[in-house]
C-alpha atoms as a PDB file:
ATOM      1  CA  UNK A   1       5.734   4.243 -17.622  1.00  0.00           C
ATOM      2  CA  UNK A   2       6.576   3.281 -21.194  1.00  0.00           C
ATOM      3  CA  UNK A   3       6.661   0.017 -20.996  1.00  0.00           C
ATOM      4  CA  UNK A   4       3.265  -0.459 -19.208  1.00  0.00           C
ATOM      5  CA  UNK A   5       1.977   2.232 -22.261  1.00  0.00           C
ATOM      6  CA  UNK A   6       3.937  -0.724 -24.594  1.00  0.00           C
ATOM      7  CA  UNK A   7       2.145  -3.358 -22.318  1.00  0.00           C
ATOM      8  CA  UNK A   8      -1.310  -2.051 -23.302  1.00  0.00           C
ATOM      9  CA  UNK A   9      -0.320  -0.847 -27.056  1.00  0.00           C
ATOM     10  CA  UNK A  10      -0.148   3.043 -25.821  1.00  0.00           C
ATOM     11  CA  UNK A  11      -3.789   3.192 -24.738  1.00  0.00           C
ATOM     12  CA  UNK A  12      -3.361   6.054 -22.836  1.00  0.00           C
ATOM     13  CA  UNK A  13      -6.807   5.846 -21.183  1.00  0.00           C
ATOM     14  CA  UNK A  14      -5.974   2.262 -19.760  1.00  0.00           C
ATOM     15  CA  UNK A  15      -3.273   3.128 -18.297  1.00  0.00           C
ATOM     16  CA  UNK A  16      -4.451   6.229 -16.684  1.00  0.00           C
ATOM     17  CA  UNK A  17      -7.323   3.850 -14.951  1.00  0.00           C
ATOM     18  CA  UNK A  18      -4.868   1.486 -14.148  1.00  0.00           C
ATOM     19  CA  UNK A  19      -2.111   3.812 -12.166  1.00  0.00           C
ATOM     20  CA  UNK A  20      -5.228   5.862 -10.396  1.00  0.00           C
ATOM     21  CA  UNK A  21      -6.698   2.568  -8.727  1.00  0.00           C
ATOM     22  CA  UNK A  22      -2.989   1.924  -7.921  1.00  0.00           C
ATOM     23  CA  UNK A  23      -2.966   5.168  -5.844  1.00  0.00           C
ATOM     24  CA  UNK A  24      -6.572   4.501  -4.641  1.00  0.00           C
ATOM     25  CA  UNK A  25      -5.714   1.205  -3.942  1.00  0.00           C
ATOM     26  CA  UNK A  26      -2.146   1.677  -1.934  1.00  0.00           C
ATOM     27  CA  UNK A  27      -1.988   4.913  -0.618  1.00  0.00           C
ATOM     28  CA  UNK A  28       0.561   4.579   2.719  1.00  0.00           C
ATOM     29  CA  UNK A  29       1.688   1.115   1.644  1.00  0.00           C
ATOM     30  CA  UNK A  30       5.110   2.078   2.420  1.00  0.00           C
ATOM     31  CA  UNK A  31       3.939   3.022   5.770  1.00  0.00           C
ATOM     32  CA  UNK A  32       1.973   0.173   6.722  1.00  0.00           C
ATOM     33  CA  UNK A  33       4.899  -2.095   5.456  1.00  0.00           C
ATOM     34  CA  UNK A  34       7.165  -0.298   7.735  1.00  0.00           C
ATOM     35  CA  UNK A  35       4.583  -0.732  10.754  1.00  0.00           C
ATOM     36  CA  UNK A  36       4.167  -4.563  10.017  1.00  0.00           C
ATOM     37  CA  UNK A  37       8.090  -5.150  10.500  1.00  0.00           C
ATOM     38  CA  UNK A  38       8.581  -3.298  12.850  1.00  0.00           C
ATOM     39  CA  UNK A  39       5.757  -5.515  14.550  1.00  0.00           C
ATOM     40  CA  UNK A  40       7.534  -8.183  13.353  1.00  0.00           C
ATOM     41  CA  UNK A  41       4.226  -9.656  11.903  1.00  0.00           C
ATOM     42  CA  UNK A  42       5.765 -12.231   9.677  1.00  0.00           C
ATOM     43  CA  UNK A  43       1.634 -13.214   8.232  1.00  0.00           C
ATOM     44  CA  UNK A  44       0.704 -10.020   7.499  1.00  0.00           C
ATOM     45  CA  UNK A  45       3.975  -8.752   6.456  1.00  0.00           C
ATOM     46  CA  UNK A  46       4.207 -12.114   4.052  1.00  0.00           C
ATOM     47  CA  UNK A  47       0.608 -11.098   2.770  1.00  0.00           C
ATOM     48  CA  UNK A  48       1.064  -7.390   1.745  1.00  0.00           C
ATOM     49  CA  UNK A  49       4.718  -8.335   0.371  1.00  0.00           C
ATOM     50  CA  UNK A  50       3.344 -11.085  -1.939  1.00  0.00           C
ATOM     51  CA  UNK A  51       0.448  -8.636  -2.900  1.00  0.00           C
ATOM     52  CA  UNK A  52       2.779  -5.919  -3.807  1.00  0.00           C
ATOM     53  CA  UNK A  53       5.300  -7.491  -5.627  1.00  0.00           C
ATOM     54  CA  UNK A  54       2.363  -8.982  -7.889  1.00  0.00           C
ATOM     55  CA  UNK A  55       1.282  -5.671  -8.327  1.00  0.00           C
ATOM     56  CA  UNK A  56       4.317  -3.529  -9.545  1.00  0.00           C
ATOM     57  CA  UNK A  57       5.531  -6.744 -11.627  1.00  0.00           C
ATOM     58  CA  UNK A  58       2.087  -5.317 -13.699  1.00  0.00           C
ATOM     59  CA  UNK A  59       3.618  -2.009 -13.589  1.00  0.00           C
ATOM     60  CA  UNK A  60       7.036  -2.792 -14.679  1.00  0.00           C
ATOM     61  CA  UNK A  61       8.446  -1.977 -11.924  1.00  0.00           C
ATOM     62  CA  UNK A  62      10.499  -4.623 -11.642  1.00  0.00           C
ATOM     63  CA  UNK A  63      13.093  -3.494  -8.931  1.00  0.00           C
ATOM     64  CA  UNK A  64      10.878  -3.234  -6.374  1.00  0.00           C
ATOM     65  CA  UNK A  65       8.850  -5.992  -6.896  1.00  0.00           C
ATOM     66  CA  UNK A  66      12.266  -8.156  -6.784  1.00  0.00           C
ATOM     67  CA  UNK A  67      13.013  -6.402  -3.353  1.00  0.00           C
ATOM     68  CA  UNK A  68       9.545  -7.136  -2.054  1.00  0.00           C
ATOM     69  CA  UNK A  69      10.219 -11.223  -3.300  1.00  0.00           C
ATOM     70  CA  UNK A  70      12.266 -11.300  -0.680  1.00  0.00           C
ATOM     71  CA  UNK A  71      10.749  -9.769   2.055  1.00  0.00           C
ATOM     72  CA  UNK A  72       7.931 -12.299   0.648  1.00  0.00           C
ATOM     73  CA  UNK A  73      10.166 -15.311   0.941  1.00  0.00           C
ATOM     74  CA  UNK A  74      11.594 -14.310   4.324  1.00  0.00           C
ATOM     75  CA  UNK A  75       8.398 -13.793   6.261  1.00  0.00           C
ATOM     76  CA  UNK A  76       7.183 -16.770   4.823  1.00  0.00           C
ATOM     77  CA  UNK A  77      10.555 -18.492   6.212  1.00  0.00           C
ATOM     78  CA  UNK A  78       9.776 -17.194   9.640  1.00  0.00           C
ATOM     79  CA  UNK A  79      12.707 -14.793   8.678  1.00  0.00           C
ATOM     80  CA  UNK A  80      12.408 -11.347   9.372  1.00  0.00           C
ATOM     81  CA  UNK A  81      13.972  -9.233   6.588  1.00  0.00           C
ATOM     82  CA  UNK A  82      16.730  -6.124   6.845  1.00  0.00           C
ATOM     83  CA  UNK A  83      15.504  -3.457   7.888  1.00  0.00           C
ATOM     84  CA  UNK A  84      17.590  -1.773   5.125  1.00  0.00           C
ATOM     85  CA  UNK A  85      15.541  -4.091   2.249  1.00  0.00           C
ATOM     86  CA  UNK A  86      12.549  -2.532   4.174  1.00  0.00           C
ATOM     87  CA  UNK A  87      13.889   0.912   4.008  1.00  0.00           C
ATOM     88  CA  UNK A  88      14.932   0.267   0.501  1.00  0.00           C
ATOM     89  CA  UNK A  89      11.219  -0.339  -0.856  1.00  0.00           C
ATOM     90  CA  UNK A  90       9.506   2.189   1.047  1.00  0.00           C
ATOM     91  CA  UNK A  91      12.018   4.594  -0.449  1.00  0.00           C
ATOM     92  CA  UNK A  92      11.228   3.352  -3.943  1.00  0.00           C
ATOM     93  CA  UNK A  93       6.815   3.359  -2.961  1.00  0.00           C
ATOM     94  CA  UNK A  94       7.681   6.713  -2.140  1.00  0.00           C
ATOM     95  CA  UNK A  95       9.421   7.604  -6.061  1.00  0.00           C
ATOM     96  CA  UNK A  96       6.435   5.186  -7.760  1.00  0.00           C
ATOM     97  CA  UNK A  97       3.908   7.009  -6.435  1.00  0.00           C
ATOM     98  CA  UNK A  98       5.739  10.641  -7.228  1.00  0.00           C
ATOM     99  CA  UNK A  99       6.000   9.131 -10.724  1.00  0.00           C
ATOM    100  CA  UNK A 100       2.586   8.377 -10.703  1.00  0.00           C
ATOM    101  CA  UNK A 101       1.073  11.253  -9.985  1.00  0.00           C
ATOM    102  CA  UNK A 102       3.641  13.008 -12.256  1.00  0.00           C
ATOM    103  CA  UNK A 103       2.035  11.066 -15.148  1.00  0.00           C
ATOM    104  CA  UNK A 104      -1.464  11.780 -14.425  1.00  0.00           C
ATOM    105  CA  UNK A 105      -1.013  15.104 -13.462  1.00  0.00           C
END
């Protein structure tokens, strides 16, 4: 969470707005990325991975965001990803979101 506080010269109040519409915004997005692989759904799956990755690249959270690239650039090959990538991320949601709501708590 630093650097997004460095990201928005420690305004505090931004970056209490921006992580709650986060968790407003995604709440079960590990789940529902879980449920679109294991539909194989290569669109949709392409869709939320793309939307994601933008989305903790704001947040620093640059791990993740790498992981979801590629579950990005596979769908959108027609490629379904690992299962273990998929694992991998949801895991990590699941930590960003207990961060999260460590922060604003």
């Amino acid at each position: 969470m630093d650097k997004l506080s460095e990201t928005f010269d420690g305004d505090d109040e931004v970056v209490t707005m921006i992580l709650s519409l986060y968790l407003d915004e995604n709440a079960d997005i590990g789940d529902k990325l879980v449920g679109l692989h294991q539909e194989s759904n290569l669109g949709e799956l392409y869709s939320l991975a793309h939307t994601l990755s933008g989305t903790l690249s704001n947040l620093c959270e640059e791990e993740t965001s790498s992981l979801l690239k590629t579950v990005e650039l596979d769908a959108n090959g027609g490629k379904q990803s690992d299962k273990a990538v998929i694992d991998e991320i949801n895991i990590n949601l699941s930590k960003i979101e207990e961060q999260i709501t460590l922060y604003l708590s």
